[in-house]
N, C-alpha and C. Protein backbone atom coordinates (compact mmCIF):
# COMPACT_ATOMS: atom_id res chain seq x y z
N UNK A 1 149.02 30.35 12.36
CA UNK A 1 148.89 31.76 12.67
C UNK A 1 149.85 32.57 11.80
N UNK A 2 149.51 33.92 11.76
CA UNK A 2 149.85 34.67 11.01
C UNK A 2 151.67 34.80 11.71
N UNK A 3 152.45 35.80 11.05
CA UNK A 3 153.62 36.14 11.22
C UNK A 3 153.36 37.19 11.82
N UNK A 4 152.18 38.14 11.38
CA UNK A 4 152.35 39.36 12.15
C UNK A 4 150.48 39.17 13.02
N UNK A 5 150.10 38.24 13.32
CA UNK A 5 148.71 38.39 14.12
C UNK A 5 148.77 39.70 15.14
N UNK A 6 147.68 40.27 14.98
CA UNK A 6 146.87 40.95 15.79
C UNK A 6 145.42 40.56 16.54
N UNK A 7 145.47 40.69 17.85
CA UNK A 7 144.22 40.25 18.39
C UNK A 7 143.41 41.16 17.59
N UNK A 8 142.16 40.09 17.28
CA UNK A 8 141.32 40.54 16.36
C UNK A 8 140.04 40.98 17.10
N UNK A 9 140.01 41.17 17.98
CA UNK A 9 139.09 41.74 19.33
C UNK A 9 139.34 42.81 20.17
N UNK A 10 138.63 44.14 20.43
CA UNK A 10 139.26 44.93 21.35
C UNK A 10 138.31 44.17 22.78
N UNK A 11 138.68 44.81 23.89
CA UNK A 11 138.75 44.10 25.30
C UNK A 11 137.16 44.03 25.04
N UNK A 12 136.26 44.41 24.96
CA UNK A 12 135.21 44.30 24.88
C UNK A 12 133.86 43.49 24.16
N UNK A 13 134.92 43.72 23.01
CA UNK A 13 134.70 42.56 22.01
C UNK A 13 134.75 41.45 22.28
N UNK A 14 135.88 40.80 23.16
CA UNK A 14 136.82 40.02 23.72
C UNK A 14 135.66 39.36 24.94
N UNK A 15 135.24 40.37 25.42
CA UNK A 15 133.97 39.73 26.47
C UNK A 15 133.13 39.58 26.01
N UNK A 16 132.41 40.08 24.98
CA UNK A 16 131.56 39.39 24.51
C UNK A 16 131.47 38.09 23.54
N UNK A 17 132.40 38.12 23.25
CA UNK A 17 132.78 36.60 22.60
C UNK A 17 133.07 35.61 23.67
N UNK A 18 133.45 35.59 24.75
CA UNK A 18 133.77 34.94 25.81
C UNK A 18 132.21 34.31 26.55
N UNK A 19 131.41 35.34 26.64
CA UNK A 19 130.45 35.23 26.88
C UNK A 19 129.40 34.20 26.41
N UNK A 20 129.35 34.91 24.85
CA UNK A 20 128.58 34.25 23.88
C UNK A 20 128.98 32.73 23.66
N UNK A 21 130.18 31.99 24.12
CA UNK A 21 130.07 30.85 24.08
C UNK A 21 130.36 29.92 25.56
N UNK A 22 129.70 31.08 26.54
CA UNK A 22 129.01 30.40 27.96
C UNK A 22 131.28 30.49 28.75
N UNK A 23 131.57 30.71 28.88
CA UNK A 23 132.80 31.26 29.21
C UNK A 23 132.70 31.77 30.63
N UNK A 24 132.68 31.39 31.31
CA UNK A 24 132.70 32.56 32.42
C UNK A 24 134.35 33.11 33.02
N UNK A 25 135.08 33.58 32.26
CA UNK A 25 136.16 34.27 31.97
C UNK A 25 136.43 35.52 31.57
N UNK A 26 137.10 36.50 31.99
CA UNK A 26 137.18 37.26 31.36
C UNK A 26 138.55 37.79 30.64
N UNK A 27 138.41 38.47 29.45
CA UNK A 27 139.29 38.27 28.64
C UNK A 27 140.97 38.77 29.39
N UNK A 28 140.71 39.29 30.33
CA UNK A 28 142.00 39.18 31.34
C UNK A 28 142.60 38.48 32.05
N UNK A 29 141.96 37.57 32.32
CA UNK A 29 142.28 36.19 32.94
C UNK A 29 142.61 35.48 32.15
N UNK A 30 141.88 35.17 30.85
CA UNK A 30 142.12 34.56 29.67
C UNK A 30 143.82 34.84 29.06
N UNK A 31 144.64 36.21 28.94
CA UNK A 31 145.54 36.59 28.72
C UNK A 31 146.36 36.43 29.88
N UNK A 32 146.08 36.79 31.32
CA UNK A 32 147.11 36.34 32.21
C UNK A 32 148.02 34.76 32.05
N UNK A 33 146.26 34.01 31.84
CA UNK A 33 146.91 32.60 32.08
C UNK A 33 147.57 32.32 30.59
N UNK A 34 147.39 32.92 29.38
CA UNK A 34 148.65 33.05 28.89
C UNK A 34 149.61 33.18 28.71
N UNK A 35 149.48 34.12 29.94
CA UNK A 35 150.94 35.15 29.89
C UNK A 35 151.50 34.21 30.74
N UNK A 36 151.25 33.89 31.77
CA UNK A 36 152.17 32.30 32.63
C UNK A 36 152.74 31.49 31.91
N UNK A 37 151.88 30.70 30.85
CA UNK A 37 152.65 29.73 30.28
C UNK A 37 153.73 30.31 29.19
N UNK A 38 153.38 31.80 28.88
CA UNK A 38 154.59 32.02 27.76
C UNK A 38 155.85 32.48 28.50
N UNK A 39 155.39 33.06 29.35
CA UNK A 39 156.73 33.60 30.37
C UNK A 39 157.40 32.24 31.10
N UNK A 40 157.21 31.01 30.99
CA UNK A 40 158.04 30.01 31.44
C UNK A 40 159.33 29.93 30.24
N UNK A 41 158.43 29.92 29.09
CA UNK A 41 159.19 29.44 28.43
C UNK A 41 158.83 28.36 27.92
N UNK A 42 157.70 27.59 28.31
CA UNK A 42 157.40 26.29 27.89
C UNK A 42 156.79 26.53 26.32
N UNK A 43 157.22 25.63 25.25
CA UNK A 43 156.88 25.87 24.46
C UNK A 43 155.57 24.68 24.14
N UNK A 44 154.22 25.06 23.72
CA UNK A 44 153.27 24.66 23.65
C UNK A 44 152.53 24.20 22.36
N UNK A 45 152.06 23.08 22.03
CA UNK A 45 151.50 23.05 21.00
C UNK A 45 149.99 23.50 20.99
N UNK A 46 149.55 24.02 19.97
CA UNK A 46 148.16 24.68 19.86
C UNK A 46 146.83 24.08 20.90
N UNK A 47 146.89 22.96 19.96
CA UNK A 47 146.12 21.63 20.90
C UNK A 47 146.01 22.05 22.28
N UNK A 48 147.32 21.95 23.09
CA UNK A 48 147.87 21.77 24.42
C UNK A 48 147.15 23.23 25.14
N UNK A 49 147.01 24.11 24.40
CA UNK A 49 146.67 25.50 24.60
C UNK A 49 145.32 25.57 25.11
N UNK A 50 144.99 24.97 23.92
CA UNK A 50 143.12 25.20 23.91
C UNK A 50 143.05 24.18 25.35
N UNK A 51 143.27 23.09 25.47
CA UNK A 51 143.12 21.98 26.47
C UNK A 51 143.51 22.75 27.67
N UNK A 52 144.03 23.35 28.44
CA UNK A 52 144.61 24.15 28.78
C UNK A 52 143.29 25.12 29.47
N UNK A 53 142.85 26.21 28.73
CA UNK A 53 142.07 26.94 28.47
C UNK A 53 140.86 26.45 28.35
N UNK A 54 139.94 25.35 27.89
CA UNK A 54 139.53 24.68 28.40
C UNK A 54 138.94 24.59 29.81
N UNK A 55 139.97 23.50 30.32
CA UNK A 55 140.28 23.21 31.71
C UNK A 55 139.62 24.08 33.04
N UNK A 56 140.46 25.58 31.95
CA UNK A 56 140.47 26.62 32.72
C UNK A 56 139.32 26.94 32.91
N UNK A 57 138.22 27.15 32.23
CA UNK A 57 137.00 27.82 31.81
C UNK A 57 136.10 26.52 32.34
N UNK A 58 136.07 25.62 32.72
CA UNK A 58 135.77 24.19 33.08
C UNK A 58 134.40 24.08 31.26
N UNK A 59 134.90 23.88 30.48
CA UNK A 59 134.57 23.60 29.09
C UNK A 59 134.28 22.68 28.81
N UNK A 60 134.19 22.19 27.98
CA UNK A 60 134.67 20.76 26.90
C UNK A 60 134.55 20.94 25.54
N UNK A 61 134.05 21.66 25.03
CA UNK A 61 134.24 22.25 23.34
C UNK A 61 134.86 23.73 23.46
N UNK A 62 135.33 23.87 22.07
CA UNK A 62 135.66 25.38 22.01
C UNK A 62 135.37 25.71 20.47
N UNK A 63 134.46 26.70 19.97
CA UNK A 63 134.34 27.14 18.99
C UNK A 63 135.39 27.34 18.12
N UNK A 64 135.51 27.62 16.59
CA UNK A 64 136.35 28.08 15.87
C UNK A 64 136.62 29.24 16.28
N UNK A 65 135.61 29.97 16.11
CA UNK A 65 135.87 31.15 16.72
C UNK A 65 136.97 31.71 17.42
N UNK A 66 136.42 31.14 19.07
CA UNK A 66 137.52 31.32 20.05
C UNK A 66 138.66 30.60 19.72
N UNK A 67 138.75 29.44 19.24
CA UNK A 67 139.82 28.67 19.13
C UNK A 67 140.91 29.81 18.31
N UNK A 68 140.39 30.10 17.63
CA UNK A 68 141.27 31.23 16.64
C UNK A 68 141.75 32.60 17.64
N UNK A 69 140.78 33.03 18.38
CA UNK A 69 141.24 34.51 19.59
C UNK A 69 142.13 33.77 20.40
N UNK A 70 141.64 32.33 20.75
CA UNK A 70 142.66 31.72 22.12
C UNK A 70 144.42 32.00 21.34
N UNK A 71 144.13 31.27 19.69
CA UNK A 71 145.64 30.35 19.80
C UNK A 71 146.24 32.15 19.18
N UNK A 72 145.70 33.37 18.74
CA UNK A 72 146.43 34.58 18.54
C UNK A 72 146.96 35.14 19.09
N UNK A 73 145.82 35.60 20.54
CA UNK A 73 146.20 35.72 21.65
C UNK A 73 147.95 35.31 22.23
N UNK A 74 147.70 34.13 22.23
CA UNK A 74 148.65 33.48 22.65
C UNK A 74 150.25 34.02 21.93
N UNK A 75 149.97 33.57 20.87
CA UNK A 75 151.05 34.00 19.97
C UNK A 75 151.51 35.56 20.35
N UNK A 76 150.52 36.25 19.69
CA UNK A 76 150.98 37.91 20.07
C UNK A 76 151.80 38.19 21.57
N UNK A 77 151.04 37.09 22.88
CA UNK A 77 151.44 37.20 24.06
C UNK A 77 153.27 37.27 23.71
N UNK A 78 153.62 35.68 23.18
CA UNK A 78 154.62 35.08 22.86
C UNK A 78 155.68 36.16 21.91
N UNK A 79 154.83 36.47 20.77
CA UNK A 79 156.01 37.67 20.57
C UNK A 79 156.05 38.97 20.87
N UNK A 80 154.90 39.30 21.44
CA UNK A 80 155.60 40.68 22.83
C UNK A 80 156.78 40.36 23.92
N UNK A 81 155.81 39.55 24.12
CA UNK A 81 157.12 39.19 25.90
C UNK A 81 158.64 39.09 25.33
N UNK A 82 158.92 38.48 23.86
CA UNK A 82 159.83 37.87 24.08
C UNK A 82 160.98 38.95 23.22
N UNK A 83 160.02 39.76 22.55
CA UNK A 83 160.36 40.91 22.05
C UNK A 83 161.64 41.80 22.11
N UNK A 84 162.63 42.61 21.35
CA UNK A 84 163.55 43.16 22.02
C UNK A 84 163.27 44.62 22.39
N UNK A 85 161.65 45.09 21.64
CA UNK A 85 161.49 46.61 22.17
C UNK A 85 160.51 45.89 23.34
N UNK A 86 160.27 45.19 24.09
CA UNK A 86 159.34 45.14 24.98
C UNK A 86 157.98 45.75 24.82
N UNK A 87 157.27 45.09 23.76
CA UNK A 87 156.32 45.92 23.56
C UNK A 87 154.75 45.00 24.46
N UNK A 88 155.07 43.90 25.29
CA UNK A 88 154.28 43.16 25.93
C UNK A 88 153.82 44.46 26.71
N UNK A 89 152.30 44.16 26.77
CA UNK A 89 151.06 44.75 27.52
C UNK A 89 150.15 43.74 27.94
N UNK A 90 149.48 44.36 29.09
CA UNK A 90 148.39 43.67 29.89
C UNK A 90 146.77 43.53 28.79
N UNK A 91 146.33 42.74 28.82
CA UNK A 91 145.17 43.11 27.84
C UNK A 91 143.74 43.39 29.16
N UNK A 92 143.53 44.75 29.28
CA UNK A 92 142.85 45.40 30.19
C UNK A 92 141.81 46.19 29.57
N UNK A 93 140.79 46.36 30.28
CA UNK A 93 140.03 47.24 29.48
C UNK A 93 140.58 48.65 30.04
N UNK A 94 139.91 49.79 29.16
CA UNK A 94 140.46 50.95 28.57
C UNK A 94 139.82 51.89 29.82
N UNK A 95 140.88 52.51 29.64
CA UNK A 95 141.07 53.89 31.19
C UNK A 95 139.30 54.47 30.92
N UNK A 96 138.80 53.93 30.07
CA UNK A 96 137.23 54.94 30.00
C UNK A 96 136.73 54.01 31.25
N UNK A 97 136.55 53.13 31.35
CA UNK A 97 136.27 51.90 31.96
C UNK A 97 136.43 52.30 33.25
N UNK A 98 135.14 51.92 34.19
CA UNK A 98 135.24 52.50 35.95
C UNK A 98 135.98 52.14 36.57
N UNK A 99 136.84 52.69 37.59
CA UNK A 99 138.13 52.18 37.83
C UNK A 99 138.12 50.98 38.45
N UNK A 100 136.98 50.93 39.18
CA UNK A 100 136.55 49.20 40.13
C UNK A 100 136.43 48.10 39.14
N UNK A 101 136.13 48.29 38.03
CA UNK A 101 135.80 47.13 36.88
C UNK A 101 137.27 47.22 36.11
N UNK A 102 138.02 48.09 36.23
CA UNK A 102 139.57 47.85 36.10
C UNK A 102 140.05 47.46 37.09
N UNK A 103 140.20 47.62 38.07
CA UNK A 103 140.82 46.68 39.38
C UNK A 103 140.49 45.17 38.81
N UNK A 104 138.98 44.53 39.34
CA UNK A 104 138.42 43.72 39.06
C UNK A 104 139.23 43.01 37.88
N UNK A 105 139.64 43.19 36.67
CA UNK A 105 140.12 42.79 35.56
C UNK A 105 141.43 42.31 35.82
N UNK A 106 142.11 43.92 36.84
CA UNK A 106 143.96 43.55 36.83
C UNK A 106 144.08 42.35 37.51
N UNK A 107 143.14 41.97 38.87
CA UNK A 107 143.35 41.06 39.92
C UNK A 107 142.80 39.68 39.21
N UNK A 108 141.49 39.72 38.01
CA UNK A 108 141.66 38.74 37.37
C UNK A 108 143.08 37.81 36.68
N UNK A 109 143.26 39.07 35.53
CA UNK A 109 144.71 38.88 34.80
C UNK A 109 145.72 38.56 35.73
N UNK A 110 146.31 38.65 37.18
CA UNK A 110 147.00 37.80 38.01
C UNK A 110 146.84 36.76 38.35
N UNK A 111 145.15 36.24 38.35
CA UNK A 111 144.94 35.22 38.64
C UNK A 111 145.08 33.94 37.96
N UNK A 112 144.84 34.56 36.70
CA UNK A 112 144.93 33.95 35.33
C UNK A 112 146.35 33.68 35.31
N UNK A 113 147.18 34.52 35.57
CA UNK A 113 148.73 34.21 35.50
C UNK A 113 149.54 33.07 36.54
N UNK A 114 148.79 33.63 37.66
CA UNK A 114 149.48 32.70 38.67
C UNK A 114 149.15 30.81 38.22
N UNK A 115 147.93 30.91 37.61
CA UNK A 115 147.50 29.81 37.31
C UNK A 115 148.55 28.95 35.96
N UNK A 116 148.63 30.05 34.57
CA UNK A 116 149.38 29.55 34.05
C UNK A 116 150.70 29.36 34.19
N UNK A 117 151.35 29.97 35.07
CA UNK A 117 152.66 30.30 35.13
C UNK A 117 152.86 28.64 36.61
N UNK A 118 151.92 28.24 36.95
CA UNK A 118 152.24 27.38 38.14
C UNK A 118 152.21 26.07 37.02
N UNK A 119 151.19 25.99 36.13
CA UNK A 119 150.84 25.21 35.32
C UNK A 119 152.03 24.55 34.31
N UNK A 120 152.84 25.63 34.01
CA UNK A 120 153.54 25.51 33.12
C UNK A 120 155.16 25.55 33.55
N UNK A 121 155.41 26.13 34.53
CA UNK A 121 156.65 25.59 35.17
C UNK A 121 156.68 24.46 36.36
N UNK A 122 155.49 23.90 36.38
CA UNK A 122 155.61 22.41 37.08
C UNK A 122 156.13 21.71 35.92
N UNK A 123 156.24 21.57 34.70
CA UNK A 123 156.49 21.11 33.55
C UNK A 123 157.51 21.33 33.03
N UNK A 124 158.19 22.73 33.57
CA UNK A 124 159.74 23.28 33.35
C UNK A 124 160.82 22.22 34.08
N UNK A 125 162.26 22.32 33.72
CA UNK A 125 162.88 21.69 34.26
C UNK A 125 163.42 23.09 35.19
N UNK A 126 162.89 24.07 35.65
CA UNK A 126 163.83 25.05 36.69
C UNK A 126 162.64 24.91 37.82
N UNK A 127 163.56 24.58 39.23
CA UNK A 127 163.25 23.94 40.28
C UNK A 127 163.47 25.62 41.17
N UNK A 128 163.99 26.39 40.90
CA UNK A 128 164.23 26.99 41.89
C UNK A 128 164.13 28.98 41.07
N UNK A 129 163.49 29.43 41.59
CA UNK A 129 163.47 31.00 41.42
C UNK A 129 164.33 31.99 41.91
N UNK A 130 164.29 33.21 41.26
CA UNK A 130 165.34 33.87 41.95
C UNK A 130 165.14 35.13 43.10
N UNK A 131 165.29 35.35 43.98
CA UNK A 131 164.54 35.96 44.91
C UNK A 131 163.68 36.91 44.19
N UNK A 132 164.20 37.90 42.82
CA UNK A 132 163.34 38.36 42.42
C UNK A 132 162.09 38.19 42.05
N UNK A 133 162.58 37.16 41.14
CA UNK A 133 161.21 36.45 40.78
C UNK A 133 160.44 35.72 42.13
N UNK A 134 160.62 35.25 42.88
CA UNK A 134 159.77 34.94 44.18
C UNK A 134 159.15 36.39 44.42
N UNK A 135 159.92 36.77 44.74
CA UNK A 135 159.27 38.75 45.41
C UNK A 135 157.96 39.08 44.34
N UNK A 136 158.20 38.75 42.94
CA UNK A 136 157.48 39.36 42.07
C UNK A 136 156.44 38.25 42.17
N UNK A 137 155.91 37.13 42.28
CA UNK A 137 155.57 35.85 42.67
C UNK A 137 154.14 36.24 43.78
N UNK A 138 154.74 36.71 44.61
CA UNK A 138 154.17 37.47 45.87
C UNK A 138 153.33 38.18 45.77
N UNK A 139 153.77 39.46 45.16
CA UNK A 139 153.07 40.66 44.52
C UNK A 139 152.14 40.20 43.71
N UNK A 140 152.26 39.39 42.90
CA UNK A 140 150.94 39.27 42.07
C UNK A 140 150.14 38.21 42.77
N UNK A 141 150.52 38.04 43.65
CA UNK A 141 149.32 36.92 44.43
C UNK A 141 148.83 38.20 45.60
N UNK A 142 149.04 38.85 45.87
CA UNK A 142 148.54 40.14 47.09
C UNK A 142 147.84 40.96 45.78
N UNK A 143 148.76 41.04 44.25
CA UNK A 143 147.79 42.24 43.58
C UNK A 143 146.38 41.06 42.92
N UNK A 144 146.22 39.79 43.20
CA UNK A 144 144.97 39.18 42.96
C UNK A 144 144.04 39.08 43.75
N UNK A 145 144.75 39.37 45.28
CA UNK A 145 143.23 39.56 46.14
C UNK A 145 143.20 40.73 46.47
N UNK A 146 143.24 41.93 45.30
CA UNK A 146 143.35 43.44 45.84
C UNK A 146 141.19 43.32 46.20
N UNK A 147 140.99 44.48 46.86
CA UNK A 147 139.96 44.64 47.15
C UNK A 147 139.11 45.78 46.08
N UNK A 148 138.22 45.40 45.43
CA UNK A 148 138.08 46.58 44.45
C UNK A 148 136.99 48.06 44.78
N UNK A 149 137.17 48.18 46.02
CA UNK A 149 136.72 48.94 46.92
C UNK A 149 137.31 50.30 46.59
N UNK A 150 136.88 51.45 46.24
CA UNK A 150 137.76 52.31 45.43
C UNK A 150 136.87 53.36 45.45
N UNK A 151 137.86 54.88 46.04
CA UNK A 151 136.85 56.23 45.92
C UNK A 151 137.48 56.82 44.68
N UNK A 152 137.58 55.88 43.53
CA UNK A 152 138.57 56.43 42.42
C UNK A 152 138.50 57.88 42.46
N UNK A 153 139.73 58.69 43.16
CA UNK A 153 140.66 59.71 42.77
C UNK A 153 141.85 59.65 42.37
N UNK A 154 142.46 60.49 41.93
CA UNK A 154 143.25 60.62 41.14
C UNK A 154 144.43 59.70 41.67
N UNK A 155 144.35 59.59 42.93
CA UNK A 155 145.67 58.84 43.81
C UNK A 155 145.30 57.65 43.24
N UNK A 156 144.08 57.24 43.42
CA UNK A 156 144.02 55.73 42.99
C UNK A 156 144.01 55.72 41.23
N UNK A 157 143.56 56.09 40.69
CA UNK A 157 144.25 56.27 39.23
C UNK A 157 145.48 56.20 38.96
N UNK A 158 146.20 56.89 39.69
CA UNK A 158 147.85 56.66 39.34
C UNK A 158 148.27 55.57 40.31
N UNK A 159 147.37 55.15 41.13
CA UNK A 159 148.23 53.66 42.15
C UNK A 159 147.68 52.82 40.90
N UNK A 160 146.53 52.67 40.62
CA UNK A 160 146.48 51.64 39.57
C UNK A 160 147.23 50.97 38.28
N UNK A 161 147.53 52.78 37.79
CA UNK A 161 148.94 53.03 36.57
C UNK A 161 149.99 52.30 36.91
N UNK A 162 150.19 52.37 38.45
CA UNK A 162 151.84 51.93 38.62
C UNK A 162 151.43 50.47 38.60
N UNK A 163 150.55 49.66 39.08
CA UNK A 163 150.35 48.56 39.64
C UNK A 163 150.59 47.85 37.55
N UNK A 164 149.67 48.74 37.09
CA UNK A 164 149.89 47.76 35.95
C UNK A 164 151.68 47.87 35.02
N UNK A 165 152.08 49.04 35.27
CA UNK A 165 153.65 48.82 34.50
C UNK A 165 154.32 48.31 35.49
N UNK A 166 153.95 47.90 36.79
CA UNK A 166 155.06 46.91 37.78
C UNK A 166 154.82 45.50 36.92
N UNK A 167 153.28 45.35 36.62
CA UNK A 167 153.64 44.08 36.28
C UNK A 167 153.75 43.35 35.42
N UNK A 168 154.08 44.90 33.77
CA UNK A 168 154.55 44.24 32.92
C UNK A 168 155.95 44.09 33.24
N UNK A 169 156.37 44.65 34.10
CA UNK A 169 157.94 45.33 34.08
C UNK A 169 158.09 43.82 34.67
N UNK A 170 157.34 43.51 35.78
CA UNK A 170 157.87 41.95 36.74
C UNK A 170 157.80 40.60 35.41
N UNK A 171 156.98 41.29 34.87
CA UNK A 171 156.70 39.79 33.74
C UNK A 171 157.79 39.39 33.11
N UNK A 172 158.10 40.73 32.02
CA UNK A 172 159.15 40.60 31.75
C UNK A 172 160.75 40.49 32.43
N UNK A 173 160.73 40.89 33.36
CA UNK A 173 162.15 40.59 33.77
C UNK A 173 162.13 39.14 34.35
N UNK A 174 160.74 38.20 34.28
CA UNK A 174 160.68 37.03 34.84
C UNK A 174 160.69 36.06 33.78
N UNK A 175 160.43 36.75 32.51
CA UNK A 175 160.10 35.89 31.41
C UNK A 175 161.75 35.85 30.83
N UNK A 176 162.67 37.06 30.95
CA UNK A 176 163.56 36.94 31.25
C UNK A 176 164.79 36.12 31.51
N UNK A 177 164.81 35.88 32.75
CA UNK A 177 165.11 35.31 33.87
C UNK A 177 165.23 34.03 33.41
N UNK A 178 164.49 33.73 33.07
CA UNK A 178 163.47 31.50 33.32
C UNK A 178 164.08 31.82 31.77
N UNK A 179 164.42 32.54 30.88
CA UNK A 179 164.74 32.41 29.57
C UNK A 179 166.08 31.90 29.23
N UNK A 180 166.79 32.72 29.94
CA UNK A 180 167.91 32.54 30.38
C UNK A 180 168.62 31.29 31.04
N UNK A 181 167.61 31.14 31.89
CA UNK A 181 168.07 29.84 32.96
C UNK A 181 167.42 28.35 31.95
N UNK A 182 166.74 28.45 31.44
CA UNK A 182 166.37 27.37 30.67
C UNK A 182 167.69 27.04 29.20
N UNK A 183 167.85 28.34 28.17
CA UNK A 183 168.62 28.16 27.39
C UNK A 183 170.32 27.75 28.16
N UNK A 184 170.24 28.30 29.66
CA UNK A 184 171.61 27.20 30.13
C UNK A 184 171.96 26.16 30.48
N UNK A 185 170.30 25.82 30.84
CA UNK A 185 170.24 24.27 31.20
C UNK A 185 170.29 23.55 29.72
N UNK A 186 169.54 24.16 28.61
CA UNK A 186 169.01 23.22 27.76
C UNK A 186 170.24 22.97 26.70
């Protein structure tokens, strides 16, 4: 991968490529459960990724194609999060987008996370969280079974806003955290 990769897909794009090779994923879930394994800290080989992802998608081949969006993805995840301007973002589709099919996406992308992030610190050597990170732990398991039941007004437009910078804000201070506690163990 490149030094400076850019996902080469906007969110849409992103589903339809997902699609087109029988995927039933969506490209938010696809990035959550990225975002788990990069926020451990576990460092991954490419291979391990796709297998991984895979798994996830219940697969057994993966195109060049995707293989190339999976392992960028990933990367870009890896140097946002770990970033010193914090420039990590959720990969969501775009505020044009009905607000129920944005719900739908955010509660994916948690799901996707909780998955990689369980995946990949069973594999960590840190046994124990810090209440924060438990609290934040929580939250994204309540913001994955949100209900996408929605008279989108403006209230819920801006509850949605907050829901998504809580949980870059939780990511990062968790990716953080486990960063920290790993480089003291290691």
């Amino acid at each position: 991968m490149s030094e400076k990769a850019t996902l080469p897909l906007d969110f849409d794009e992103c589903c339809n490529q997902m699609l087109e090779f029988g995927y039933e994923v969506s490209p938010s879930e696809l990035h959550g459960l990225l975002s788990g394994v990069a926020c451990t800290g576990l460092k991954i080989r490419p291979d391990s990724i796709i297998t991984l992802v895979l798994k996830h998608v219940n697969a057994d081949t993966c195109s060049e194609r995707n293989r190339h969006t999976i392992l960028t993805m990933h990367e870009l995840i890896e140097r946002e999060m770990f970033s010193a301007d914090s420039r990590y973002t959720l990969f969501l589709p775009d505020d044009e987008t009905d607000l129920t099919q944005r719900l739908r996406s955010l509660a994916a992308w948690c799901q996707g996370y909780l998955v990689g992030f369980g995946t990949a610190s069973a594999q960590s050597k840190i046994d124990r969280f810090s209440p924060e990170t438990e609290e934040a732990l929580k939250d994204i398991v309540n913001i994955a079974n949100l209900s996408d039941e929605s008279a989108e007004d403006d209230s819920d437009e801006a509850a949605y806003a907050e829901l998504v910078e809580y949980l870059k804000v939780a990511v990062l201070l968790m990716s953080s955290e486990i960063l920290a506690a790993v480089r003291k163990d290691g």
